[in-house]
C-alpha atoms as a PDB file:
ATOM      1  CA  UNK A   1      -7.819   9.150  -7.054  1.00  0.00           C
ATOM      2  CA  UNK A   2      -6.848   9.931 -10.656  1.00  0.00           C
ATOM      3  CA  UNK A   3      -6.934  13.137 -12.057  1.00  0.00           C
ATOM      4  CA  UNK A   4      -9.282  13.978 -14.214  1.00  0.00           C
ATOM      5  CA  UNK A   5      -7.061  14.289 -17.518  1.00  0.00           C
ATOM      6  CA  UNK A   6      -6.332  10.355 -16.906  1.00  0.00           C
ATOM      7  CA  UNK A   7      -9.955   9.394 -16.083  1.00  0.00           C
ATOM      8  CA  UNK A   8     -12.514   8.092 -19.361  1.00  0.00           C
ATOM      9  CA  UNK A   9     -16.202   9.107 -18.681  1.00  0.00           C
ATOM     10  CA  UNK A  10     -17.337   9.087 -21.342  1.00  0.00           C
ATOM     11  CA  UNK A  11     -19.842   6.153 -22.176  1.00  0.00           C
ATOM     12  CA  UNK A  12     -18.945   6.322 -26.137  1.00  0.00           C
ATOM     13  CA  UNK A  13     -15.163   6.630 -24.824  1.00  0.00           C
ATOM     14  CA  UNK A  14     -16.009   3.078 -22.992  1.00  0.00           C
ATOM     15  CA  UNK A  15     -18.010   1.626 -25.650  1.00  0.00           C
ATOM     16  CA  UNK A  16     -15.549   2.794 -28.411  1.00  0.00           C
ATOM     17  CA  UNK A  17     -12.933   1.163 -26.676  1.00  0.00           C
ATOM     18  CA  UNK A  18     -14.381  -1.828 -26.149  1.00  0.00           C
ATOM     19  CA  UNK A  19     -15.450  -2.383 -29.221  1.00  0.00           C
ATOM     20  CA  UNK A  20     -12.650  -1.610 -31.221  1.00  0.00           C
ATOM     21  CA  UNK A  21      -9.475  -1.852 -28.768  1.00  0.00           C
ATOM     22  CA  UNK A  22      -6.987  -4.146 -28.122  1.00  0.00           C
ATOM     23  CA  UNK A  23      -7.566  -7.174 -25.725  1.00  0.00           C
ATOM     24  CA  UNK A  24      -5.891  -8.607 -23.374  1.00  0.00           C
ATOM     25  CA  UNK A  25      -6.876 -11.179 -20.383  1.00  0.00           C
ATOM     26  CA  UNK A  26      -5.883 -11.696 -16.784  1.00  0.00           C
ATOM     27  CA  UNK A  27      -7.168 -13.796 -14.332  1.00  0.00           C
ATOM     28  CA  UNK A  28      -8.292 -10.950 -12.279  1.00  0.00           C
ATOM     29  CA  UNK A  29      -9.392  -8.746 -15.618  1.00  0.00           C
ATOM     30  CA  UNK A  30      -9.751  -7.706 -19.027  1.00  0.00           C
ATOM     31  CA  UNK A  31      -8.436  -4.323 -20.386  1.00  0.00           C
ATOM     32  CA  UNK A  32      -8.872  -3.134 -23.742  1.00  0.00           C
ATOM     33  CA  UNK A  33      -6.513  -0.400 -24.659  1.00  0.00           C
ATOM     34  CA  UNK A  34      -5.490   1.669 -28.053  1.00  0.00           C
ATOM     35  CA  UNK A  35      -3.451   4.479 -28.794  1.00  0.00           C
ATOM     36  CA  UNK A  36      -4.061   8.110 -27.758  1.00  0.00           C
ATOM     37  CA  UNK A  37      -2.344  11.227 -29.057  1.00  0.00           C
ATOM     38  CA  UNK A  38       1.230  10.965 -28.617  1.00  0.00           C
ATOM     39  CA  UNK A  39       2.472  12.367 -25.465  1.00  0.00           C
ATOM     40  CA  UNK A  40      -1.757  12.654 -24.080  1.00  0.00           C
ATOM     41  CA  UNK A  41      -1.666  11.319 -20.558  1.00  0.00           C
ATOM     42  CA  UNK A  42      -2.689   7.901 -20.117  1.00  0.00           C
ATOM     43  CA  UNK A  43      -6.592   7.906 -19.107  1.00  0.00           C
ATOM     44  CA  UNK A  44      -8.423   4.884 -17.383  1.00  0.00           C
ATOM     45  CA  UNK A  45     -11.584   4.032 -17.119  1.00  0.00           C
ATOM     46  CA  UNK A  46     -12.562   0.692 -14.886  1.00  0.00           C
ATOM     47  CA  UNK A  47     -16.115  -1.526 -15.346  1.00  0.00           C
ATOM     48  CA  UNK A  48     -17.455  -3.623 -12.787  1.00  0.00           C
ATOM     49  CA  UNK A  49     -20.143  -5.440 -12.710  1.00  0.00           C
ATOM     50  CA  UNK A  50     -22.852  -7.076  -9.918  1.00  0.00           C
ATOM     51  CA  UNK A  51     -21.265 -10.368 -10.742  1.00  0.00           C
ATOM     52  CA  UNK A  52     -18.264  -9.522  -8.958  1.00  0.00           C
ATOM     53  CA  UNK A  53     -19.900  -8.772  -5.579  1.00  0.00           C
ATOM     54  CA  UNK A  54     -21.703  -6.804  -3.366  1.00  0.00           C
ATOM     55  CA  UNK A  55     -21.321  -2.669  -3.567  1.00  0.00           C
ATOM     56  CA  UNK A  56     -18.356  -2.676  -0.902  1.00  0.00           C
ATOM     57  CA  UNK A  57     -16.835  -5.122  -3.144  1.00  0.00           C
ATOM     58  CA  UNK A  58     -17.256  -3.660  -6.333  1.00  0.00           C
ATOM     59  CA  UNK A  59     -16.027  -0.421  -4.938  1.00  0.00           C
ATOM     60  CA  UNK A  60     -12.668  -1.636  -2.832  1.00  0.00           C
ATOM     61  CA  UNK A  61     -11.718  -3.353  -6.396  1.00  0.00           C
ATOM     62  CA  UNK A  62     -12.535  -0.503  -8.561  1.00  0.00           C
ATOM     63  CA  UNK A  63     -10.288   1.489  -5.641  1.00  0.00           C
ATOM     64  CA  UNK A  64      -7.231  -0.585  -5.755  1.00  0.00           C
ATOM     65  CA  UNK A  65      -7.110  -0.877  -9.692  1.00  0.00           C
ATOM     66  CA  UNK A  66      -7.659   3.172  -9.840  1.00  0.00           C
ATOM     67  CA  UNK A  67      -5.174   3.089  -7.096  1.00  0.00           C
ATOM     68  CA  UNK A  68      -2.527   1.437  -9.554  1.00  0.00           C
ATOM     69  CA  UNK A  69      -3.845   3.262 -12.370  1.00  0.00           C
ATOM     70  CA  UNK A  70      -2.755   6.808 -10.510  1.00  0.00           C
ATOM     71  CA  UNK A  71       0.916   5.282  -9.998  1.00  0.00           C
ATOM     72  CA  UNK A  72       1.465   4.553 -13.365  1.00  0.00           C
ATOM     73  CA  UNK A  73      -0.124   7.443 -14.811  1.00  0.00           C
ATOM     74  CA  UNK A  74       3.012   9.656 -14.679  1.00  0.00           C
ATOM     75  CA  UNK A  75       4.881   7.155 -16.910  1.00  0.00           C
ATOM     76  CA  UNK A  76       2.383   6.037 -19.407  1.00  0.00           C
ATOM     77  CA  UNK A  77       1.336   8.603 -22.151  1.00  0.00           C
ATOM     78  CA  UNK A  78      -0.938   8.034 -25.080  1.00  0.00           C
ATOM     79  CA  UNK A  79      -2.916   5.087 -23.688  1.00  0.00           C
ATOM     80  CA  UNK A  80      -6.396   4.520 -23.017  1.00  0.00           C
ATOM     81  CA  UNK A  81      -6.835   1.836 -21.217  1.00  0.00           C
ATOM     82  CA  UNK A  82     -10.388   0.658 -19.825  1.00  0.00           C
ATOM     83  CA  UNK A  83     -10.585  -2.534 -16.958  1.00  0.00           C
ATOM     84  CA  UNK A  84     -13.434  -5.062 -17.176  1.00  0.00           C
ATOM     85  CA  UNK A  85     -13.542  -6.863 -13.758  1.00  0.00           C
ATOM     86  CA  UNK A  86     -13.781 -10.748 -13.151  1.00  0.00           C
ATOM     87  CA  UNK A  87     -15.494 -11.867 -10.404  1.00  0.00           C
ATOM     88  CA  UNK A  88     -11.888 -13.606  -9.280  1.00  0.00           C
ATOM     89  CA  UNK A  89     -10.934 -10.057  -8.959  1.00  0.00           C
ATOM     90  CA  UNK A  90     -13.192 -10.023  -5.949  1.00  0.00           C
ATOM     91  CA  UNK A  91     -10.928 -12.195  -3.427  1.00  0.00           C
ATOM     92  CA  UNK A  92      -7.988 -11.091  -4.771  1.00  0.00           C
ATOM     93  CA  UNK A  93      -5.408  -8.660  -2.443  1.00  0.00           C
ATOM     94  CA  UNK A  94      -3.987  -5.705  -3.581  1.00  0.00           C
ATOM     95  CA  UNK A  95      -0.984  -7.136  -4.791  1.00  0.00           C
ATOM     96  CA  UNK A  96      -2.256  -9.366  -7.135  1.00  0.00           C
ATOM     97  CA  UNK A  97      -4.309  -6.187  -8.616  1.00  0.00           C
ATOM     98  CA  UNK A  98      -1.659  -4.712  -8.774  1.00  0.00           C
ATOM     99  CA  UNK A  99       1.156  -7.262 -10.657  1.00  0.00           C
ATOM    100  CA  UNK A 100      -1.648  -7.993 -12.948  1.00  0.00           C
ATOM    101  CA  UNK A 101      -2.798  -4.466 -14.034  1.00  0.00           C
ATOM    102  CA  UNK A 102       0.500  -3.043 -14.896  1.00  0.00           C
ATOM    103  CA  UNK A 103       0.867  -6.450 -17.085  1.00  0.00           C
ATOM    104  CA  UNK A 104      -1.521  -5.737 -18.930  1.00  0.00           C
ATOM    105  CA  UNK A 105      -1.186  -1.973 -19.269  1.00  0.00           C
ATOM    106  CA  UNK A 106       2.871  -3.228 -20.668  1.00  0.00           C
ATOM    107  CA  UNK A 107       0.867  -5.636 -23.267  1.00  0.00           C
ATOM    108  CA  UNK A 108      -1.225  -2.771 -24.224  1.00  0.00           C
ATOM    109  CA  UNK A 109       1.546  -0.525 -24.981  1.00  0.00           C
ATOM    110  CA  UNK A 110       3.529  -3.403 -26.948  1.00  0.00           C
ATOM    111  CA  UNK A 111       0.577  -3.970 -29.069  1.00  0.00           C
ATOM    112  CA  UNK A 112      -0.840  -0.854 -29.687  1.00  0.00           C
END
C-alpha cells in the first residue's frame, strides 16, 4: 500500500493532471505525469474503469500497479504521476504491469 504522502486523492489533483499533464501510452495504460516540488515524494494516483472488468478485476490491477508504484516511490521525487487503465491491462500478469509502469514513470521524468 502506498503511503499517504505518495497517494493523489484529490479529484481536482486527478482532473488537473489529466488535463494538463504529460502523456504517455502503454499497451496496458496511460499515465499522465508533471512536475512536483523538487525533492516532494512522488505521489500516484491510479483510474480504472468498468470497461476493464468486473470489481475483482479492477481491484487486483489497481493492486499490482499501486504495488509497483510503492517500490519506486523511494527513488522518484517530484512526480505526480496518475494511471488510466486499458482493458488489456485486465489479462495481463504482474510482470507485464510492472515492466510497463516503471516505463512510463522513466518517460515521465524525461519529459517533464
Amino acid at each position: 500500500m502506498l503511503a499517504k504522502a505518495n497517494r493523489i486523492v484529490a479529484a481536482t489533483d486527478y482532473r488537473g493532471l489529466v488535463r494538463s499533464g504529460r502523456k504517455a501510452r502503454g499497451s496496458l495504460t496511460l499515465a499522465y505525469g508533471r512536475r512536483s516540488e523538487p525533492g516532494s515524494p512522488m505521489r500516484m494516483g491510479v483510474i480504472v474503469a468498468r470497461n476493464v472488468g468486473n470489481a475483482v478485476v479492477r481491484n487486483r490491477v489497481r493492486r499490482r500497479i499501486k504495488a509497483v508504484g510503492w517500490s519506486l516511490a523511494q527513488d522518484v521525487r517530484g512526480l505526480d504521476v496518475v494511471f488510466r487503465v486499458l482493458p488489456s491491462a485486465a489479462a495481463a500478469d504482474f510482470g507485464a504491469i510492472d515492466g510497463e509502469v516503471r516505463r512510463l514513470v522513466a518517460k515521465l521524468q524525461e519529459r517533464a
